[in-house]
N, C-alpha and C. Protein backbone atom coordinates (compact mmCIF):
# COMPACT_ATOMS: atom_id res chain seq x y z
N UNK A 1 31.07 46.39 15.34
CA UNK A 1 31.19 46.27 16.76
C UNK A 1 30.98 44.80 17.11
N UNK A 2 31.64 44.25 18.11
CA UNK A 2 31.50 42.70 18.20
C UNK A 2 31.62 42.75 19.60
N UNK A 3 30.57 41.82 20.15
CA UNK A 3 30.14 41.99 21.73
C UNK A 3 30.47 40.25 21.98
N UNK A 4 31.53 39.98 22.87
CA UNK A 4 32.27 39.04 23.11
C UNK A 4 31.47 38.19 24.79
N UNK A 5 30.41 37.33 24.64
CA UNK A 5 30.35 36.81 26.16
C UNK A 5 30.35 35.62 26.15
N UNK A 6 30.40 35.46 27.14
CA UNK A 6 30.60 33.62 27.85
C UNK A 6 29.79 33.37 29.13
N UNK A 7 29.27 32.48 28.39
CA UNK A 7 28.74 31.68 30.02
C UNK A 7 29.60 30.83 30.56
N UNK A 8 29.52 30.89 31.85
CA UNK A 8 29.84 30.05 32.87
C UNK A 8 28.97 29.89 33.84
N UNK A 9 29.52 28.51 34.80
CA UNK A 9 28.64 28.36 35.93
C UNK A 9 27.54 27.63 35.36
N UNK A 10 26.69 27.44 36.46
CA UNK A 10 25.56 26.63 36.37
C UNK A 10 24.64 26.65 35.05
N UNK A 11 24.63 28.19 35.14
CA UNK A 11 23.96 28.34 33.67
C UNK A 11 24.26 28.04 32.27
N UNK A 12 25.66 28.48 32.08
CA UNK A 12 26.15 27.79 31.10
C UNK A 12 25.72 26.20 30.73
N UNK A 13 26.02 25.50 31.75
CA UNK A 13 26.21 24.29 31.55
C UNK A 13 24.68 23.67 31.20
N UNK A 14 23.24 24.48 32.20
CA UNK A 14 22.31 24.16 31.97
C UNK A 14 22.10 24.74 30.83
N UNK A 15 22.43 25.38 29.94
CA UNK A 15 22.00 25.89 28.45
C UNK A 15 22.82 24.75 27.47
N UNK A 16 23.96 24.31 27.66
CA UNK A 16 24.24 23.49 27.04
C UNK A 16 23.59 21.97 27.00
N UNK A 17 23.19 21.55 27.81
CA UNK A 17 22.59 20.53 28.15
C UNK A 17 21.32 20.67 27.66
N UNK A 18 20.39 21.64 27.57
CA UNK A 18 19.15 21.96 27.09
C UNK A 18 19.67 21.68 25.53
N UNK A 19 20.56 22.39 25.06
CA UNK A 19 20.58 22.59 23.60
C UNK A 19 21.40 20.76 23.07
N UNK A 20 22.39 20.16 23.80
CA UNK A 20 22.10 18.79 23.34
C UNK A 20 21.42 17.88 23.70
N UNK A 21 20.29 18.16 24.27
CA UNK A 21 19.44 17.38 25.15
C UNK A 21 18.13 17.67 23.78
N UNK A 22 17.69 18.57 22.91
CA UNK A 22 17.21 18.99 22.06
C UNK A 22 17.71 18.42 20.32
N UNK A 23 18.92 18.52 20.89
CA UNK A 23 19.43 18.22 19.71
C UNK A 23 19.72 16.24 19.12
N UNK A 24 19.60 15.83 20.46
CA UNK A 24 19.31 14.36 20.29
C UNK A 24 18.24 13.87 20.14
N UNK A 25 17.00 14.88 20.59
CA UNK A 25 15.74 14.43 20.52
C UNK A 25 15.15 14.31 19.18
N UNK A 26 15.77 15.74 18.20
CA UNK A 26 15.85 15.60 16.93
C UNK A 26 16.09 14.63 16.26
N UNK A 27 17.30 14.09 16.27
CA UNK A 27 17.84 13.33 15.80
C UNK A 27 17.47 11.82 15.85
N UNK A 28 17.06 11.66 16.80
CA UNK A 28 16.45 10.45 17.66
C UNK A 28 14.91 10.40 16.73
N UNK A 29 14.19 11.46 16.63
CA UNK A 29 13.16 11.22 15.98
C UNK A 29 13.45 11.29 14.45
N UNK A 30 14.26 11.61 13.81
CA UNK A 30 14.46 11.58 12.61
C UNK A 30 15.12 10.43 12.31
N UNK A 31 15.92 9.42 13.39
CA UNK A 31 16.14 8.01 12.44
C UNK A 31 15.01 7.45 12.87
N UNK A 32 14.16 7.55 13.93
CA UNK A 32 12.73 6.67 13.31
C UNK A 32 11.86 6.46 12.22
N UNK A 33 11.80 8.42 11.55
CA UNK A 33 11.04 8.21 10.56
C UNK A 33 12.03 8.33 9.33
N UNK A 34 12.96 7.58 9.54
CA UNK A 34 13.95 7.25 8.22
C UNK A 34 13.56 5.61 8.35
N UNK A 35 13.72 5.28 9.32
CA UNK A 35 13.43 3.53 9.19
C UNK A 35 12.19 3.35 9.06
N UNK A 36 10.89 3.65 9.62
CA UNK A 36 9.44 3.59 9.38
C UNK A 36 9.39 3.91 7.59
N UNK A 37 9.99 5.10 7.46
CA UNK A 37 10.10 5.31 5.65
C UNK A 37 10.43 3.78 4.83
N UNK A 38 11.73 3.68 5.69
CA UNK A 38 12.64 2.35 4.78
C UNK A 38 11.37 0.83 4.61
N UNK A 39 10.89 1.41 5.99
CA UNK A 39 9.47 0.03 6.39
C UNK A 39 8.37 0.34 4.97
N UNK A 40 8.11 1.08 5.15
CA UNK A 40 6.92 1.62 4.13
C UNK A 40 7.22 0.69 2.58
N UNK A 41 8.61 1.63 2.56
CA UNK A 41 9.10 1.16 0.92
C UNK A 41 9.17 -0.29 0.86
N UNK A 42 9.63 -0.87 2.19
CA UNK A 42 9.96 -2.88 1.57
C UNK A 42 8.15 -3.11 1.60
N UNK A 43 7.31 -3.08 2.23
CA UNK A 43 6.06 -2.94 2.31
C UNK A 43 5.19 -3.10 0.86
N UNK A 44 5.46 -1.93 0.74
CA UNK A 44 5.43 -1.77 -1.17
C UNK A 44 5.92 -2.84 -1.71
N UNK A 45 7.26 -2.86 -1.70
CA UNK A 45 7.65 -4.00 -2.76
C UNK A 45 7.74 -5.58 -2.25
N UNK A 46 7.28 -5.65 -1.12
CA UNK A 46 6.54 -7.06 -0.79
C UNK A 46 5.15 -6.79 -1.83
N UNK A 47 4.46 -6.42 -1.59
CA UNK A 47 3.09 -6.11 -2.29
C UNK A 47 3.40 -6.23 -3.56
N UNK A 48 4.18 -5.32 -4.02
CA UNK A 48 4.36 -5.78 -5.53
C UNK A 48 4.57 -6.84 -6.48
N UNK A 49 6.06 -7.37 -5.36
CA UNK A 49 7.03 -8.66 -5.96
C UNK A 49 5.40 -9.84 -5.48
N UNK A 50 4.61 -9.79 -4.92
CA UNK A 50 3.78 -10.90 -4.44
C UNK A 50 2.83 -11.24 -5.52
N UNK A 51 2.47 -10.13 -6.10
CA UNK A 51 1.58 -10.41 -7.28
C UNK A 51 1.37 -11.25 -8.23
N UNK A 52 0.86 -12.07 -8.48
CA UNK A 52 1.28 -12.88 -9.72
C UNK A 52 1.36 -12.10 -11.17
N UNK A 53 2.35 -12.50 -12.14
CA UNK A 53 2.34 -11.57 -12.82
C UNK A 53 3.00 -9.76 -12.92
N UNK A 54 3.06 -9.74 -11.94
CA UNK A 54 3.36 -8.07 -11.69
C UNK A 54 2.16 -7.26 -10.79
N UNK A 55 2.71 -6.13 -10.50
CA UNK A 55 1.75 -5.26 -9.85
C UNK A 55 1.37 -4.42 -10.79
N UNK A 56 -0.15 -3.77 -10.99
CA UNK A 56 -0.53 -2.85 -11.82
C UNK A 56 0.09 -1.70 -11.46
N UNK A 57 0.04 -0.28 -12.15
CA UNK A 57 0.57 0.91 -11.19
C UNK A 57 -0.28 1.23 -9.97
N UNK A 58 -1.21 1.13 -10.44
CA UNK A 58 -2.80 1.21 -8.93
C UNK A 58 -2.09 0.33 -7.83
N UNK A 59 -1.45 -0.95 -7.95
CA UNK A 59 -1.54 -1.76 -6.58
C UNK A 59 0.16 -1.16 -5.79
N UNK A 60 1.25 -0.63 -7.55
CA UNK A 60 2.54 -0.41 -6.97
C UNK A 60 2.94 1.13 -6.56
N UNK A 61 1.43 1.90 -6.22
CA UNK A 61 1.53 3.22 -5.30
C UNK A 61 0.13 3.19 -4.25
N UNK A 62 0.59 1.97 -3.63
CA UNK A 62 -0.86 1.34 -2.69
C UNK A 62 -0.53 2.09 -1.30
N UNK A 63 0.99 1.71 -0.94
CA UNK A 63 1.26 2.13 0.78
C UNK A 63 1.66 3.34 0.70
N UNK A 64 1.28 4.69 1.65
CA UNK A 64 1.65 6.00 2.22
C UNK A 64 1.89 5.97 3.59
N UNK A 65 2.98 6.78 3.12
CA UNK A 65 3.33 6.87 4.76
C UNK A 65 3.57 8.04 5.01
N UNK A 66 3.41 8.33 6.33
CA UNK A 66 2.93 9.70 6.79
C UNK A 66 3.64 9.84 8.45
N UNK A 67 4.45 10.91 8.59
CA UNK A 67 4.75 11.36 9.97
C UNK A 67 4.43 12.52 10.77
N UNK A 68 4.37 12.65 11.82
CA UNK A 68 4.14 13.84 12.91
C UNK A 68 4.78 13.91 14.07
N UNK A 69 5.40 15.21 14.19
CA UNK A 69 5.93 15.64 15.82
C UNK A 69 5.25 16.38 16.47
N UNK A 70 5.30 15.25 17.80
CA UNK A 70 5.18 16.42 18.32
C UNK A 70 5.97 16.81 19.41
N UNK A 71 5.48 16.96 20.54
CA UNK A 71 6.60 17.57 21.69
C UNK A 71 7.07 16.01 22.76
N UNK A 72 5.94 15.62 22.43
CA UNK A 72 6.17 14.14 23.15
C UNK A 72 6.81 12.94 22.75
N UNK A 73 7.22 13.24 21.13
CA UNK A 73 7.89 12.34 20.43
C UNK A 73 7.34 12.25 19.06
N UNK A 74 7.30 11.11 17.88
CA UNK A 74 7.12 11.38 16.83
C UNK A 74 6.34 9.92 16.39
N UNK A 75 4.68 10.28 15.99
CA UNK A 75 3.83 9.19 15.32
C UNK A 75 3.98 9.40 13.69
N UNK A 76 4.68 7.76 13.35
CA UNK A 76 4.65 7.21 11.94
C UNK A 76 3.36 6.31 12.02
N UNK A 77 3.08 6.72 10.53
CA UNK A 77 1.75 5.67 9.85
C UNK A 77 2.55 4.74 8.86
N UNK A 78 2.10 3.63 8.51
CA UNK A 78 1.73 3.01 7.41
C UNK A 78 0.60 2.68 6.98
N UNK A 79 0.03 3.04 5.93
CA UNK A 79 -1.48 2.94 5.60
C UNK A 79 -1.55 2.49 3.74
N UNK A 80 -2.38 1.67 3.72
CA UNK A 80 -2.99 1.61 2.48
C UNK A 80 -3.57 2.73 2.13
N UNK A 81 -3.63 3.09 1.02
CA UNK A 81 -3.94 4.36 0.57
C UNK A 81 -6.30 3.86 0.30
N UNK A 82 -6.70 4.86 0.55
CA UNK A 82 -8.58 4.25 0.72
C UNK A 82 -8.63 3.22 -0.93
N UNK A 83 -9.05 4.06 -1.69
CA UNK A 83 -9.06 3.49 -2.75
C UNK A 83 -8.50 2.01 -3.22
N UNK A 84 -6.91 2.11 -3.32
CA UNK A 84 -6.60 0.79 -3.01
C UNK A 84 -6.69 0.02 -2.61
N UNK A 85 -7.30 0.38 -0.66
CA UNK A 85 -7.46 -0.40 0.06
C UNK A 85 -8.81 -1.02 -0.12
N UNK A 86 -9.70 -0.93 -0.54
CA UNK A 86 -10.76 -1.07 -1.21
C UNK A 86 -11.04 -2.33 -1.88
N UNK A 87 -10.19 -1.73 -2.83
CA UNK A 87 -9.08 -3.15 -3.61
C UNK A 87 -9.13 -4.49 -3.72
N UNK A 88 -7.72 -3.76 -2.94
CA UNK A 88 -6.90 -4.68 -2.16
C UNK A 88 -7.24 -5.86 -1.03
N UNK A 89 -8.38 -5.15 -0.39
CA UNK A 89 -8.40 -5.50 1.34
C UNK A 89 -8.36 -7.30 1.29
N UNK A 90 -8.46 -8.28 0.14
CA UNK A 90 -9.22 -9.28 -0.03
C UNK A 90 -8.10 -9.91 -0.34
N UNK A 91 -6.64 -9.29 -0.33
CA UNK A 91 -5.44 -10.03 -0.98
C UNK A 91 -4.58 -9.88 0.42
N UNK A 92 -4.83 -8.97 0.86
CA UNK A 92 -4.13 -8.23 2.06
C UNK A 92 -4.11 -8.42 3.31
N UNK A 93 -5.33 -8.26 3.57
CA UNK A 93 -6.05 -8.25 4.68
C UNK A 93 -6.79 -9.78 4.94
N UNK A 94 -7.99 -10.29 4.63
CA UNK A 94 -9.15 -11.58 5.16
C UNK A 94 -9.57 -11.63 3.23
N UNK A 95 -9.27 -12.88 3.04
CA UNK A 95 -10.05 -13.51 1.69
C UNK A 95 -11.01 -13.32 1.89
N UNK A 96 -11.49 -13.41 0.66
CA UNK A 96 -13.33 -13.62 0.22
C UNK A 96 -13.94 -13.95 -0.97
N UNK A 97 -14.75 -14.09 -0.94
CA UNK A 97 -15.40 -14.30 -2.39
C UNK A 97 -15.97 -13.18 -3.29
N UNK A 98 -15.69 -12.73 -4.52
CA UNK A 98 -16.06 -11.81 -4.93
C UNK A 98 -16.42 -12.20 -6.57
N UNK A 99 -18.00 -11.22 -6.88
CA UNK A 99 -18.30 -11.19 -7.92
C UNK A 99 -17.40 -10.68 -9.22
N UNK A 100 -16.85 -11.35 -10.58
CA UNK A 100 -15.73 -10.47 -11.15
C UNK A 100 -15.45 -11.49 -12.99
N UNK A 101 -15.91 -10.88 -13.47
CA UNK A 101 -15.70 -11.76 -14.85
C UNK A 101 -14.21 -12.44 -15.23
N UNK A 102 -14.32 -13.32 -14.99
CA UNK A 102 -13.32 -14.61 -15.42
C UNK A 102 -13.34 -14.45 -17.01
N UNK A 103 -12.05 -14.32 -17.41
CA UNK A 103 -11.71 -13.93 -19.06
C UNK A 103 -11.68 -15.63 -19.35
N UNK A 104 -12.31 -15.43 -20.56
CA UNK A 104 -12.46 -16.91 -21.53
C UNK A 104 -11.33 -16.79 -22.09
N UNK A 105 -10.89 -17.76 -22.86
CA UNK A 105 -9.82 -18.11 -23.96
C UNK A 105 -9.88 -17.72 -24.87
N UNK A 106 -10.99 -17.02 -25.24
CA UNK A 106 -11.01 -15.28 -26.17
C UNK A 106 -10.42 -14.30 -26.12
N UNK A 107 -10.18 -13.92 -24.73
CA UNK A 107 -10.30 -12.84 -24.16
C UNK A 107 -8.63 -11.85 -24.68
N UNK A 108 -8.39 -10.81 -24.99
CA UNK A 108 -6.88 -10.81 -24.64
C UNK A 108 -6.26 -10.55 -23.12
N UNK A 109 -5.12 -10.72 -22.80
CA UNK A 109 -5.46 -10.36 -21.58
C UNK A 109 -3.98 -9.32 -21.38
N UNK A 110 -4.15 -8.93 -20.10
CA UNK A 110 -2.74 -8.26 -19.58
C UNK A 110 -1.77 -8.92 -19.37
N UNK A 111 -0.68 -8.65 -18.88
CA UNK A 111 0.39 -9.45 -18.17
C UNK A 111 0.31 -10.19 -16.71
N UNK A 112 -0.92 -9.12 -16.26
CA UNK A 112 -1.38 -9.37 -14.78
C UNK A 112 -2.36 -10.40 -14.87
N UNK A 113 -2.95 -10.64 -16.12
CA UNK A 113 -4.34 -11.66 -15.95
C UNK A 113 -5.63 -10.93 -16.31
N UNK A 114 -5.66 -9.37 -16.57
CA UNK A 114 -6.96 -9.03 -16.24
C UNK A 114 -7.51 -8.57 -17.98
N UNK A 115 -8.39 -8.70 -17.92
CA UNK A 115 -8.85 -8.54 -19.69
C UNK A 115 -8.53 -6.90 -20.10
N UNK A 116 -7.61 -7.21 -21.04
CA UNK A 116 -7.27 -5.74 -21.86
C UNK A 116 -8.50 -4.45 -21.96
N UNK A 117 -8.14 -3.87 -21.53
CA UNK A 117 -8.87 -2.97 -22.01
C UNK A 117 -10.14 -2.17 -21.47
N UNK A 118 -10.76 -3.27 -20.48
CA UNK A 118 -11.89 -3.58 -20.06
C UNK A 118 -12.86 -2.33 -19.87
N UNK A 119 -12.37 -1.68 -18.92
CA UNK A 119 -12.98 0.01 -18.39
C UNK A 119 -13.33 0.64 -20.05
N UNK A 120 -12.54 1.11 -20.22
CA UNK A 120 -12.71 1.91 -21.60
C UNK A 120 -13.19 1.46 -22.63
N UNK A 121 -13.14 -0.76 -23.18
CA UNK A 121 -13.94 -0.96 -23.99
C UNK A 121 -15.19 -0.71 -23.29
N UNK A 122 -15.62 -0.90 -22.53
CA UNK A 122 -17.13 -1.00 -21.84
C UNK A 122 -17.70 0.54 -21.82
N UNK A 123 -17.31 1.49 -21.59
CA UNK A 123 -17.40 2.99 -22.04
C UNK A 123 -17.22 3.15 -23.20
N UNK A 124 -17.00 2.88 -23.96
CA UNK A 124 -17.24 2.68 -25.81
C UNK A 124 -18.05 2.22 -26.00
N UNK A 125 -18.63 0.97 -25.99
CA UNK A 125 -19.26 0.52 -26.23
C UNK A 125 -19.02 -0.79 -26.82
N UNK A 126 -17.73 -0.99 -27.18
CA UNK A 126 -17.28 -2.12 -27.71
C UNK A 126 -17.69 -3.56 -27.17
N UNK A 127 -17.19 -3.46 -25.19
CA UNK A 127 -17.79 -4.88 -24.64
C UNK A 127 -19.11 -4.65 -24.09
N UNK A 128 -20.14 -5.47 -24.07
CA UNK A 128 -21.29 -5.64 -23.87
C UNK A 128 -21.67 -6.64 -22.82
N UNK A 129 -22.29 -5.93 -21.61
CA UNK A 129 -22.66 -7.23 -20.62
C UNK A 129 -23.88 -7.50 -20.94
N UNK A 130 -24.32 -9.10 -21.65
CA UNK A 130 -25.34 -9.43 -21.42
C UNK A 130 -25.70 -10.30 -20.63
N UNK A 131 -27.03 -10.46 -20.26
CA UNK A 131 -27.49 -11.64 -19.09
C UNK A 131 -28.21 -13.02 -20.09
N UNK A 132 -27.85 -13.87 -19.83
CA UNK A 132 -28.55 -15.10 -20.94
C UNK A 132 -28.83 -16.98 -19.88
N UNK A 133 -29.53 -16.61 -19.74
CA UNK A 133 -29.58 -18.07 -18.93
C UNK A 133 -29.24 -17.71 -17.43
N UNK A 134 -29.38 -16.37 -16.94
CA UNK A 134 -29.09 -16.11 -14.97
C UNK A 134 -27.82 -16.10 -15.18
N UNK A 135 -26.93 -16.31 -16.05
CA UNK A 135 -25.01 -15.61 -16.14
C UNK A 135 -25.25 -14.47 -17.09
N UNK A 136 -24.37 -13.70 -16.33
CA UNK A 136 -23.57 -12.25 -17.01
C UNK A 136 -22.55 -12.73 -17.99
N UNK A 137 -22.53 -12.23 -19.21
CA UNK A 137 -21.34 -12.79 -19.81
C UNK A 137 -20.70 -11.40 -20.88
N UNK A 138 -19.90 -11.33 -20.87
CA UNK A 138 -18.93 -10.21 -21.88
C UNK A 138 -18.64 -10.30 -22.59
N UNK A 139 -19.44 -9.41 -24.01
CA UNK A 139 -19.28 -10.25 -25.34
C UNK A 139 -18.42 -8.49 -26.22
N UNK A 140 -17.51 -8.88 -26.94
CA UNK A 140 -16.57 -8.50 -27.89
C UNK A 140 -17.78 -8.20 -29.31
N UNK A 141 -18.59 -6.90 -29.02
CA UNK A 141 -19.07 -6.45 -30.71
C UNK A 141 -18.70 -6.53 -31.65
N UNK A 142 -16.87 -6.21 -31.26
CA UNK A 142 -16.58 -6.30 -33.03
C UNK A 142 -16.37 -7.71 -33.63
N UNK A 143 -16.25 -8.90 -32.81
CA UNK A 143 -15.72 -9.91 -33.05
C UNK A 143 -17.55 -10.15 -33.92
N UNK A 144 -17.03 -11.17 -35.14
CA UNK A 144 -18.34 -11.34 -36.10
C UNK A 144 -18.74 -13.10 -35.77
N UNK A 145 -17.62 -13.73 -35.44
CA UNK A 145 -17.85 -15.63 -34.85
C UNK A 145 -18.67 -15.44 -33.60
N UNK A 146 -19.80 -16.28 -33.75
CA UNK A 146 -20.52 -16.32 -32.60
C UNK A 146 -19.34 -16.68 -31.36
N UNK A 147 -18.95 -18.09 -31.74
CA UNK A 147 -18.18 -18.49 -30.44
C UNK A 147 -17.38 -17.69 -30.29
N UNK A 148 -16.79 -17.08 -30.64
CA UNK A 148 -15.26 -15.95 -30.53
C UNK A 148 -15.86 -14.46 -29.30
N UNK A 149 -16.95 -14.16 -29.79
CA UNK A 149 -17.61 -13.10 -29.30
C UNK A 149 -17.52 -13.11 -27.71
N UNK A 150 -17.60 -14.18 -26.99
CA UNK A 150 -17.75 -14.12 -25.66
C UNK A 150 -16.09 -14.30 -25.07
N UNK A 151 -16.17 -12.94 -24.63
CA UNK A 151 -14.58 -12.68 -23.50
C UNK A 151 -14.79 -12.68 -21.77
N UNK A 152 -15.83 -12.64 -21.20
CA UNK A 152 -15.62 -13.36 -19.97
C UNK A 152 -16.91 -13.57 -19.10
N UNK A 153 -17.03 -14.30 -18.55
CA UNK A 153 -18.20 -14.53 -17.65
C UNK A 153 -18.34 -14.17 -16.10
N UNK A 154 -19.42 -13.91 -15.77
CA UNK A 154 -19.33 -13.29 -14.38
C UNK A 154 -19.26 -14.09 -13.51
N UNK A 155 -18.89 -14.44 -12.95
CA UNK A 155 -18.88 -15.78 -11.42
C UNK A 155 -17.98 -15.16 -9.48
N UNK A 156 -18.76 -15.98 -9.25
CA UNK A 156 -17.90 -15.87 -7.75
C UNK A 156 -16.57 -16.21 -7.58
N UNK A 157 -15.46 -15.94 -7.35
CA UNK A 157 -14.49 -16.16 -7.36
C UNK A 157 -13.40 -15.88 -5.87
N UNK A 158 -12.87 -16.62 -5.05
CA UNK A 158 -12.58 -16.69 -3.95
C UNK A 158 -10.61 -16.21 -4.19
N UNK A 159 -10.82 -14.88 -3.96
CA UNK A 159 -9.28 -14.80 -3.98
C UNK A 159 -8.37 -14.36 -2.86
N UNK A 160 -7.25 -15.22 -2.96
CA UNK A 160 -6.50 -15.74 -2.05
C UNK A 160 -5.61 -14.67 -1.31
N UNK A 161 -5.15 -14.77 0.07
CA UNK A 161 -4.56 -13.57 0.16
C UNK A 161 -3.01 -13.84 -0.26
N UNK A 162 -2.36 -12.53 -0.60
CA UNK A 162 -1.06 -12.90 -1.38
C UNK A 162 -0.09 -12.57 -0.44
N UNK A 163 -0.29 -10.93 0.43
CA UNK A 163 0.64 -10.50 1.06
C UNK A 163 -0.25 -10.06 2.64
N UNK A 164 0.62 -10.58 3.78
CA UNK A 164 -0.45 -10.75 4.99
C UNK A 164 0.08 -8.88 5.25
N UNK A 165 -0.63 -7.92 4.97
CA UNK A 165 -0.08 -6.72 5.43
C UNK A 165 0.04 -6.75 6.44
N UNK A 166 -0.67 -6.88 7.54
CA UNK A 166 -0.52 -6.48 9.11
C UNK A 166 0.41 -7.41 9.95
N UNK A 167 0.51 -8.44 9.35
CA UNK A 167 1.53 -9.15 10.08
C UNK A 167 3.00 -9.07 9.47
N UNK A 168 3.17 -8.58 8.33
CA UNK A 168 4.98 -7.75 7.82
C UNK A 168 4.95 -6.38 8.19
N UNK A 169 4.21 -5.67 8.42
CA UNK A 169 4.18 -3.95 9.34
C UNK A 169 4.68 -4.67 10.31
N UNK A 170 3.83 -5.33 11.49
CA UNK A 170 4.33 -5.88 12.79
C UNK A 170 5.57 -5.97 13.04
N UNK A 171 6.24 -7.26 12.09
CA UNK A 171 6.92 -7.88 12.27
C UNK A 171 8.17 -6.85 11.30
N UNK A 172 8.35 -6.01 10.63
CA UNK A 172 8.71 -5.03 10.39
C UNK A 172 9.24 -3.56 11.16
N UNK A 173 8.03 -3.68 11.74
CA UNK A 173 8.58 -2.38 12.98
C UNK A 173 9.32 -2.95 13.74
N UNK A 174 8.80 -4.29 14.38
CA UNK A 174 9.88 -5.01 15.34
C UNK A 174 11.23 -4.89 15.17
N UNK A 175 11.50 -5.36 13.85
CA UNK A 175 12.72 -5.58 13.93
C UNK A 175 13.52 -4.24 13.56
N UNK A 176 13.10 -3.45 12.76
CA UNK A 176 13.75 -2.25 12.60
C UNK A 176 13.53 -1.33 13.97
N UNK A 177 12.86 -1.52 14.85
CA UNK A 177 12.94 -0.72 16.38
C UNK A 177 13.68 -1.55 17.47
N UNK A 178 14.07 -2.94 17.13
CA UNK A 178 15.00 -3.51 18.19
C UNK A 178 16.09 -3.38 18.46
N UNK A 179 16.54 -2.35 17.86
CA UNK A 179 18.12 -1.74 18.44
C UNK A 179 17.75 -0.18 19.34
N UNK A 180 17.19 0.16 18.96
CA UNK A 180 16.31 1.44 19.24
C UNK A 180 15.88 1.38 21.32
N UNK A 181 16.26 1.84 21.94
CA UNK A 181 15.51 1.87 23.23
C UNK A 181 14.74 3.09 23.05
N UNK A 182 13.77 2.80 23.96
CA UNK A 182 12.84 4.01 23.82
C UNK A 182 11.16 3.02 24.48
N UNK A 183 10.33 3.66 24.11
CA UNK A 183 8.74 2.99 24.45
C UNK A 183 8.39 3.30 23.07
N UNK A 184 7.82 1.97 22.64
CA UNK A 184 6.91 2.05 21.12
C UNK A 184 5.77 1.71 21.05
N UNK A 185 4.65 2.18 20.58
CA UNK A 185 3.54 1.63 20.89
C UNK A 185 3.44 1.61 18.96
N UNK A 186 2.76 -0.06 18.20
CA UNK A 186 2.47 -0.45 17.36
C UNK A 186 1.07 -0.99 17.28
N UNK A 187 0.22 -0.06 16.61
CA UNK A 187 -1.17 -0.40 16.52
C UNK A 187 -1.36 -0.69 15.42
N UNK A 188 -2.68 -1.31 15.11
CA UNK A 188 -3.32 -1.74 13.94
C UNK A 188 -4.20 -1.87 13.53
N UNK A 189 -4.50 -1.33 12.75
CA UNK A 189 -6.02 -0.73 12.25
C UNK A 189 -6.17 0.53 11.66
C-alpha cells in the first residue's frame, strides 16, 4: 500500500526551510571541526619538525584534539596531552631552568641527545647515581676504566623554548577561520 502526500502552502515551505536550515548547520559545524582537526595535526608537526634531532614518540603524540556539539554551535580544543605537557611546558610554553644530567663524552646517546637507555639502565641497576663533592654524577657499572665510568652529571640547565604553542594555535585558528563568517571565540589556557 503506498500513501502518496504533499505539502503545500506555508507549511510546506516552513518544513523545508527548517530541514535546510538544519542541514547547513551541520555542515557548517563539521568544516570547522575538519579545519580545527587539520590545525591540531600541523601543530603536531610544528612540534615535531622543531626538535632538534627528531621528536621522541612521547613528544610526536603530544597534541589531542577534541570536539563537542551542541545546540548552540560546536567547541574545538587543542590541548597538550597532561603528561606531556608536563614535559614539555619549558619548550612550549615559558623557559626555565631545570635540574637534568648532561651526558659526558662517555655517554652513548640517542639521536635526540638523551643518554641511551637511561630509565631501564637505572632500574637494573646498571647506572648508578652517586653524590661526590655536592654533584650528582652517573656512573656506567659495567664500564671497568675509572675515567670511562662516568656518563653524566647533574646540573641546572636552562632550556630554550623551541615551538611558541599558544601563539601558532592563535595564529592558526585565525587564519583557518578567516574565510568562515560566523562569531569565534579563541581562548587560551
Amino acid at each position: 500500500m503506498r500513501v502518496n502526500t504533499r505539502i503545500t502552502g506555508a507549511d510546506g515551505s516552513i518544513q523545508y526551510l527548517n530541514r535546510q536550515g538544519q542541514q547547513l548547520g551541520a555542515e557548517f559545524q563539521n568544516e570547522i571541526i575538519k579545519r580545527a582537526r587539520a590545525l591540531a595535526v600541523q601543530i603536531q608537526n610544528g612540534i615535531s619538525t622543531s626538535a632538534a634531532g627528531g621528536a621522541v614518540p612521547f613528544t610526536n603524540k603530544a597534541v589531542l584534539f577534541t570536539y563537542k556539539k551542541t545546540a548552540s554551535g560546536v567547541k574545538t580544543t587543542i590541548l597538550v596531552k597532561d603528561q606531556q605537557a608536563q614535559y614539555l611546558y619549558d619548550v612550549l610554553v615559558k623557559p626555565d631552568s631545570i635540574s637534568k644530567f648532561i651526558p659526558t663524552s662517555n655517554a652513548r646517546l640517542t639521536k635526540q641527545g638523551n643518554i641511551s637507555g637511561f630509565a631501564t639502565n637505572l632500574k637494573k641497576g646498571r647506572y648508578k647515581i652517586i653524590e661526590q663533592g655536592g654533584k650528582k654524577r652517573l656512573i656506567d657499572t659495567n664500564q671497568k676504566k675509572k675515567g670511562k665510568r662516568i656518563i653524566g652529571v647533574r646540573e641546572k640547565k636552562k632550556r630554550k623554548m623551541i615551538y611558541d604553542f599558544y601563539q601558532h594555535a592563535q595564529d592558526g585558528a585565525i587564519l583557518i577561520f578567516r574565510d568562515i563568517k560566523g562569531t569565534f571565540k579563541i581562548k587560551r589556557g
